[in-house]
Protein backbone atom coordinates (compact mmCIF):
# COMPACT_ATOMS: atom_id res chain seq x y z
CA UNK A 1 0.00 0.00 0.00
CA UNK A 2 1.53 3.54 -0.92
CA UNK A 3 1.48 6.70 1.31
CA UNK A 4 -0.25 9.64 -0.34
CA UNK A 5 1.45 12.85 -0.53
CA UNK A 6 -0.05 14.15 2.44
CA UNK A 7 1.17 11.24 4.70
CA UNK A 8 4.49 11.84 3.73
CA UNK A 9 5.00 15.55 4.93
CA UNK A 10 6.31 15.63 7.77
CA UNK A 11 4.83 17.17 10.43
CA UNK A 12 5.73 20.60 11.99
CA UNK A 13 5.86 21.26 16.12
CA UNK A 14 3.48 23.95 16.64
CA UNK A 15 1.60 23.48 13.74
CA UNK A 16 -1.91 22.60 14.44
CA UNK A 17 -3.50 19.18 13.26
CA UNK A 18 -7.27 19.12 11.55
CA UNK A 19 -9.72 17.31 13.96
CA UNK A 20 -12.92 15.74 12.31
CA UNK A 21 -15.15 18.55 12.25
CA UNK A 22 -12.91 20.17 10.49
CA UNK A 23 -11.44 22.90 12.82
CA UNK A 24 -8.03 23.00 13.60
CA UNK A 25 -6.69 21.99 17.50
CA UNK A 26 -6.16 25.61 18.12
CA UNK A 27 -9.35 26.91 16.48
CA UNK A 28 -11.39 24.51 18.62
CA UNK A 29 -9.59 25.80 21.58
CA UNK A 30 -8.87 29.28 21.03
CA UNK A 31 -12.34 30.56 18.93
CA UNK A 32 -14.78 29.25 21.62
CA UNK A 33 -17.01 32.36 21.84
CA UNK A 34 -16.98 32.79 18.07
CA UNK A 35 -18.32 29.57 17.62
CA UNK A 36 -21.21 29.50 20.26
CA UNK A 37 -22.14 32.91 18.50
CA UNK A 38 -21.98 31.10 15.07
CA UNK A 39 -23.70 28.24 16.36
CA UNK A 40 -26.65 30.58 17.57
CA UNK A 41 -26.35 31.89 14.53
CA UNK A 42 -27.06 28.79 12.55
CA UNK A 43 -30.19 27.79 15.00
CA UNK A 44 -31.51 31.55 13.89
CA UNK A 45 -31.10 30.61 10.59
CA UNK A 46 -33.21 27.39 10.89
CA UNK A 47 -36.04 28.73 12.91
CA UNK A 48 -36.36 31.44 10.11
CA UNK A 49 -36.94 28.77 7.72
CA UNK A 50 -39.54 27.33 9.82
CA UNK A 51 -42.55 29.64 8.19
CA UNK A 52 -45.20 28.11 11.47
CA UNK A 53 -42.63 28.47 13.62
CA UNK A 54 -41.91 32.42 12.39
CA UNK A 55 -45.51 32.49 12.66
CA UNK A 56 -45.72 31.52 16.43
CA UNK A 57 -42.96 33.98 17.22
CA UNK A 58 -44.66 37.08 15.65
CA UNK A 59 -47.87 36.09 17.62
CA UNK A 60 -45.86 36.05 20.79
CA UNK A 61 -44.30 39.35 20.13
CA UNK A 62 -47.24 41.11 19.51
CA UNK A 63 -49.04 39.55 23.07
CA UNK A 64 -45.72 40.68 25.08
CA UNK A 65 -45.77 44.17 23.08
CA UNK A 66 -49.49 44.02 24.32
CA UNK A 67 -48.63 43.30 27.65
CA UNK A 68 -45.91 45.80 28.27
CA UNK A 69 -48.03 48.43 26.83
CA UNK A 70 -51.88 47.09 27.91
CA UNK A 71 -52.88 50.64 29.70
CA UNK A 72 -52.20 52.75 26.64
CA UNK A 73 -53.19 50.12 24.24
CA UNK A 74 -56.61 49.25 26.13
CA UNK A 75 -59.38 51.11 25.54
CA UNK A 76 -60.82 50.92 28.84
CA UNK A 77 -59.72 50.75 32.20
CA UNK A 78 -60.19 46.92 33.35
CA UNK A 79 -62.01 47.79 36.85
CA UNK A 80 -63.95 50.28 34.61
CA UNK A 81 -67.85 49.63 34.68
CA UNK A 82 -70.98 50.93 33.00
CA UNK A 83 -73.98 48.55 34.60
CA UNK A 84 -76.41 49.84 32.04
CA UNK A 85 -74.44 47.77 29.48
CA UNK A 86 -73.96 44.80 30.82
CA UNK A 87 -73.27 41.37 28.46
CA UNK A 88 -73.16 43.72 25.80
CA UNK A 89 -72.42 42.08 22.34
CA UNK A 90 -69.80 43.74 20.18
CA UNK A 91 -70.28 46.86 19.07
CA UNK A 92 -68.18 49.83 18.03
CA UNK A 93 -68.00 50.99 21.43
CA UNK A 94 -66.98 48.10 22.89
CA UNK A 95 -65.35 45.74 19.86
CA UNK A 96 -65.54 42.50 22.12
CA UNK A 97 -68.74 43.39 24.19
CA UNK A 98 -69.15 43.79 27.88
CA UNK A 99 -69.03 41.13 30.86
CA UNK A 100 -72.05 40.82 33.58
CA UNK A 101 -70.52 43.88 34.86
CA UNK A 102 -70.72 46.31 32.42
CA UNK A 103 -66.85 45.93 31.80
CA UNK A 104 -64.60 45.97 28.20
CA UNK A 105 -63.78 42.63 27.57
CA UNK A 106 -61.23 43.35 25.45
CA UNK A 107 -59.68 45.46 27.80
CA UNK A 108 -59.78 42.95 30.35
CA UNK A 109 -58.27 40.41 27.72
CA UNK A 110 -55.21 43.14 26.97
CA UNK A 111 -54.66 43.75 30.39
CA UNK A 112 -54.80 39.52 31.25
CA UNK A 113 -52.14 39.28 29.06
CA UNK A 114 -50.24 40.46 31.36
CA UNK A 115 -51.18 38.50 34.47
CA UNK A 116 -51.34 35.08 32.40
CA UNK A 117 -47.23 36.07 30.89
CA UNK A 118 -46.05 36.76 34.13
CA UNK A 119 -47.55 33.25 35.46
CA UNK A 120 -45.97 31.62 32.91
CA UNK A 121 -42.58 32.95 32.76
CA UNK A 122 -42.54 33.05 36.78
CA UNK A 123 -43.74 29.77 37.19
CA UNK A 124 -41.54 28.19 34.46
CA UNK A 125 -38.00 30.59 36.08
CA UNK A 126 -38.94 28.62 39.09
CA UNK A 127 -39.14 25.08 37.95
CA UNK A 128 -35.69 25.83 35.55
CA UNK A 129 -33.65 26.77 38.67
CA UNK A 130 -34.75 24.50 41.19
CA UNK A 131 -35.22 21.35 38.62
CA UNK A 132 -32.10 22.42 36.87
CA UNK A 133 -29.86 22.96 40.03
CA UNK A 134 -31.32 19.16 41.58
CA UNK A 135 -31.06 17.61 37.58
CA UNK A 136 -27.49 19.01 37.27
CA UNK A 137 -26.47 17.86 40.50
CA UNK A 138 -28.22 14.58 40.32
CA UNK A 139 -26.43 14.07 36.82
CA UNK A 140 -22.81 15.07 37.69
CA UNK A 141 -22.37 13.56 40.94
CA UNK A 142 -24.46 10.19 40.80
CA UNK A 143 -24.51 7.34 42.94
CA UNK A 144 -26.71 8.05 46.14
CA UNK A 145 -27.48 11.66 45.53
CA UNK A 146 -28.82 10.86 42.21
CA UNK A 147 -30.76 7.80 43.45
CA UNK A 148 -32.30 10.03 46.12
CA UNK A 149 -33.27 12.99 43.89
CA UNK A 150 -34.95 11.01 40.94
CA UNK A 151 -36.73 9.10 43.38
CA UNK A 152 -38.30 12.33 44.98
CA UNK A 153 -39.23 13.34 41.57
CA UNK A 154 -40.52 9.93 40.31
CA UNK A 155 -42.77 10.54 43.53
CA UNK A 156 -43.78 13.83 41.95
CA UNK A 157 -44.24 13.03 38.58
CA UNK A 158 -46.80 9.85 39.73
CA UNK A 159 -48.96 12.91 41.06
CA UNK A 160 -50.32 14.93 37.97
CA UNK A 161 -49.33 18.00 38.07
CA UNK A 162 -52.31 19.87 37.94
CA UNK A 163 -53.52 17.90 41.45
CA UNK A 164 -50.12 18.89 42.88
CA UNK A 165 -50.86 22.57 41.92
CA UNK A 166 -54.33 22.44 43.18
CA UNK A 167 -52.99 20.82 46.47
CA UNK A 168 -50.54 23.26 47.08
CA UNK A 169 -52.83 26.25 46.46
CA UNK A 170 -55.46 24.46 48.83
CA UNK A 171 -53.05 24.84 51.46
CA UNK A 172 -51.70 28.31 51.27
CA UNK A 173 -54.40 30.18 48.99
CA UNK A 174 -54.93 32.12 46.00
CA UNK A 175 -53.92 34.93 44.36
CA UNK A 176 -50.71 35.48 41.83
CA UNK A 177 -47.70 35.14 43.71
CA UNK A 178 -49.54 31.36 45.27
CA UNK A 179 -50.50 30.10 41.89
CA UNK A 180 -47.13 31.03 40.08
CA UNK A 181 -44.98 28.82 42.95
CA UNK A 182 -48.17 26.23 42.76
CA UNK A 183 -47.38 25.68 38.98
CA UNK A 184 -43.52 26.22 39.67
CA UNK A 185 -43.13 23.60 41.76
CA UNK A 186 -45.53 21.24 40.24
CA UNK A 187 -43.25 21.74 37.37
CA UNK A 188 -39.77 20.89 38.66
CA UNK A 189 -39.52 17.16 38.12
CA UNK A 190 -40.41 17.83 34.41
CA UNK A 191 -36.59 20.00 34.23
CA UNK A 192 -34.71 17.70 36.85
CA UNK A 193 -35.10 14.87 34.18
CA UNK A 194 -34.09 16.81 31.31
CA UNK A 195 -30.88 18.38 33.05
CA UNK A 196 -29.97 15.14 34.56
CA UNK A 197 -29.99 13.22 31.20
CA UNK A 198 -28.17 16.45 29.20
CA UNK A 199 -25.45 16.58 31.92
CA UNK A 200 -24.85 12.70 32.12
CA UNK A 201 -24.16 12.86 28.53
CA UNK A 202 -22.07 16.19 28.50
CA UNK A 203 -19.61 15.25 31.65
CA UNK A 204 -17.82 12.72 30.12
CA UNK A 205 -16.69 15.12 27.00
CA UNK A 206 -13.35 15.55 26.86
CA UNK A 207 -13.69 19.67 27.45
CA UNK A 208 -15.02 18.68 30.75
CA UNK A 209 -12.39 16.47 31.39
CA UNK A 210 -9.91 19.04 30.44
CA UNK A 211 -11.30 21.38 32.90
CA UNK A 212 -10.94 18.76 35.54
CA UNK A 213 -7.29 18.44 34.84
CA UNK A 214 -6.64 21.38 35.07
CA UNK A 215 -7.92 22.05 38.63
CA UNK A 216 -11.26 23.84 38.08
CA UNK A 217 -13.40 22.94 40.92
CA UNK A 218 -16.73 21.44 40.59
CA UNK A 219 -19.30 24.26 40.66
CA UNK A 220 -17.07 26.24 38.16
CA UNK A 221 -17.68 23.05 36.01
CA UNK A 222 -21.04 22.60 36.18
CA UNK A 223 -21.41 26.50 35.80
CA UNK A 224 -18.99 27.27 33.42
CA UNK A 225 -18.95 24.10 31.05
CA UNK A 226 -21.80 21.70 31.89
CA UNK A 227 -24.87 23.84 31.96
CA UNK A 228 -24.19 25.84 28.78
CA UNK A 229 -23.85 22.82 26.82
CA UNK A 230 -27.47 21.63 28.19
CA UNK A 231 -29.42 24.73 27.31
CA UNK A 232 -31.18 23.59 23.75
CA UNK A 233 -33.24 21.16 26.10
CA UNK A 234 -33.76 23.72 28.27
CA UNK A 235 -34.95 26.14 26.15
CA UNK A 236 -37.21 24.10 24.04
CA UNK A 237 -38.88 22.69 27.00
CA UNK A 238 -39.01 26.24 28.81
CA UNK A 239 -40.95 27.69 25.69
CA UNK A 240 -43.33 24.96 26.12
CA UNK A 241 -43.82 24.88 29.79
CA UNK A 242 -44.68 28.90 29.35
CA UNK A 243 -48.02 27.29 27.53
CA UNK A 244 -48.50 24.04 29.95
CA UNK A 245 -48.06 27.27 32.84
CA UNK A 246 -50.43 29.23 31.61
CA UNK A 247 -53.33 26.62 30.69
CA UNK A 248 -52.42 25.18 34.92
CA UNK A 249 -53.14 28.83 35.56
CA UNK A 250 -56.41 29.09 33.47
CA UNK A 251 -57.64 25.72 34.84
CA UNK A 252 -56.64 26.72 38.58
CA UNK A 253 -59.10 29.91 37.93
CA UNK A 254 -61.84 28.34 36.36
CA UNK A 255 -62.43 26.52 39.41
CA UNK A 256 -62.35 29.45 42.07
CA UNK A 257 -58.69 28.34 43.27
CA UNK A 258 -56.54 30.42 41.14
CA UNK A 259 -56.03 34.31 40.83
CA UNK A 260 -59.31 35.74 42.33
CA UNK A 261 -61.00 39.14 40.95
CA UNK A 262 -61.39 41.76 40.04
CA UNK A 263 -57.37 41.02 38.61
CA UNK A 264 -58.37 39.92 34.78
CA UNK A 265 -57.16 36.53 34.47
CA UNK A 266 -58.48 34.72 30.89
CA UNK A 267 -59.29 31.78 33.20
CA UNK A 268 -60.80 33.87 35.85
CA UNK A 269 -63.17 35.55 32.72
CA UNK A 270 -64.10 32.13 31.44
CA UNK A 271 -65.16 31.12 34.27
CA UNK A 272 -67.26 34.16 35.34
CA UNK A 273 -69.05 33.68 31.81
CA UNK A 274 -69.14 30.28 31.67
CA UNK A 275 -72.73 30.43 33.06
CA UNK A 276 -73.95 32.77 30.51
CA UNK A 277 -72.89 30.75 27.31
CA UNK A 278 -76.20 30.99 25.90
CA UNK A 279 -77.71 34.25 26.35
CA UNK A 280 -73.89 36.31 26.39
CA UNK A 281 -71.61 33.51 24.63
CA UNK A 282 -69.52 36.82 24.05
CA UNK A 283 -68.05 37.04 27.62
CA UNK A 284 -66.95 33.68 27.82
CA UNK A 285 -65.68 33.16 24.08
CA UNK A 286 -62.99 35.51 23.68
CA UNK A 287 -61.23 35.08 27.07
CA UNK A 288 -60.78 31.25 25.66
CA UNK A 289 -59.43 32.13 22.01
CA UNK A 290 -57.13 34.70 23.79
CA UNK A 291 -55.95 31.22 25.67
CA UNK A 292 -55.86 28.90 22.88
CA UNK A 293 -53.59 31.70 20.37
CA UNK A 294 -51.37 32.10 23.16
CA UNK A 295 -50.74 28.39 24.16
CA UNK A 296 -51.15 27.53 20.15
CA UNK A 297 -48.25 29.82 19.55
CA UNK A 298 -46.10 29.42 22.18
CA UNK A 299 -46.33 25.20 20.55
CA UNK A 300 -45.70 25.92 17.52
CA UNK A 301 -42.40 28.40 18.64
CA UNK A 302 -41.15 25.62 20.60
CA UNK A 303 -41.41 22.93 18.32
CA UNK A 304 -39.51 25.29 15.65
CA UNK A 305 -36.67 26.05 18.45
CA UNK A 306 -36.58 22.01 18.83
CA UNK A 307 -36.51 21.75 14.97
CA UNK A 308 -33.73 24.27 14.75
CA UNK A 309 -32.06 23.27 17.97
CA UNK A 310 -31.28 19.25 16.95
CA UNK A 311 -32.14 19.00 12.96
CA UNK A 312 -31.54 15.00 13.70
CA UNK A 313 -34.93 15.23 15.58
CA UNK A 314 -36.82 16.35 12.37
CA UNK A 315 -35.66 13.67 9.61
């Protein structure tokens, strides 16, 4: 068998050798923030080819533009009555109609926007730290700790988590800040499993072990190395536990255990006008397509962001 040219130069000290993915030993090592930028990069580049997905993300703009902005973009104030028109139908004055109160359902709707985005993204900041910091920790250390942890959440899971949430706000009450750490921790097993399984399988890379040799102690690791490398999980399961958060949140309300009024909550207004479905259908109606937009687009975002994420996951 002959040597091709290229096996018989010799080789220079210093100069760096290709590795498989085509990058050079000292680009891999030296060019690691370029890369994670051009590696976000390249994700952008998929979602944007993902028309549904583009879709999704425009809706959610426009209902966290609405949120920031609800008392100059609402027509109404959302306490504001007028008894002589109550369950109005739509009209020009009031484009969505009026609740049993006299009150502008849209601007109720605009301003729940709000309340239901800040459930959501409370509720799902909760479950990422505490799940992630028990998952990571679970995942990098093993043996007992790990055996105790995912036993605590296999206990947690077996409960659905809607039950857990209405246990938990049996116990202390309603109202916003109770429902958001109701749905929070209900939530927590869901991201203990996911950071578990992304750091067992990112702790034995050799960048890890690296760091190890060289002294870096075991927070830094997990910190530094370990959890950046275990976001795309993260992140695709965040964006969809913003929907699952806000549908516990809406359920929890329908059933007089969630936020209580006069705060506009969508599942709050559904449930005040569930009881009118025949002679008002208007008041009960909107508050549930301004649910299923929200939790429709917030699907189809994170199934793009998994798309773009891991392209294996698609084919």
């Amino acid at each position: 068998m002959t040597n091709s040219p290229a096996d018989n130069q010799p080789v220079v000290k210093g100069t760096p050798t290709p590795n498989p993915a085509g990058l050079t030993t000292q680009e891999g090592l030296g060019a690691t923030p370029k890369k994670q930028r051009s590696q976000w990069a390249e994700v952008w580049r998929r979602l944007r080819r993902n028309r549904m997905a583009m879709v999704g993300l425009g809706v959610i703009v426009v209902i966290i533009l609405t949120a920031i902005f609800a008392d100059f973009v609402a027509p109404y104030g959302y306490r504001e009555q007028n008894l002589r028109l109550r369950n109005s139908p739509p009209s020009r004055e009031h484009i969505l109609g009026t609740d049993d109160l006299g009150r502008d359902i849209l601007s109720r709707i605009i301003h729940g926007s709000r309340v239901s985005l800040q459930v959501g993204i409370v509720a799902v900041s909760i479950a990422v730290v505490i799940g992630g910091a028990l998952g990571a920790l679970s995942g990098f250390y093993g043996g007992r700790l790990d055996n105790i942890v995912m036993r605590a959440m296999d206990v947690l899971l077996a409960i659905p988590s809607i039950l857990l949430a209405i246990a938990i706000v049996s116990a202390f009450g309603g109202g916003l800040v109770n429902v958001m750490i109701a749905v929070g921790i209900a939530s927590i097993p869901q991201y203990a499993r996911i950071v578990r399984a992304s750091v067992i399988s990112v702790k034995e890379q050799e960048f890890v072990e690296a760091a190890r040799a060289v002294g870096a102690r075991d927070l830094r690791i997990i910190v530094k190395h370990i959890i950046p490398n275990s976001l795309a999980p993260i992140i695709v399961q965040g964006t969809l536990g913003v929907a699952g958060a806000i549908l516990a949140a809406a359920g929890l309300s329908f059933i007089g255990l969630g936020i209580q009024p006069p705060t506009p909550e969508w599942g709050a207004m559904l449930s005040a006008g569930r009881h009118l479905i025949r002679t008002a259908w208007h008041v009960a109606t909107f508050p549930g397509i301004a649910i299923m937009i929200t939790i429709f687009a917030l699907n189809l975002l994170g199934d793009g962001l998994r798309d773009a994420l891991d392209p294996r996951l698609k084919q």
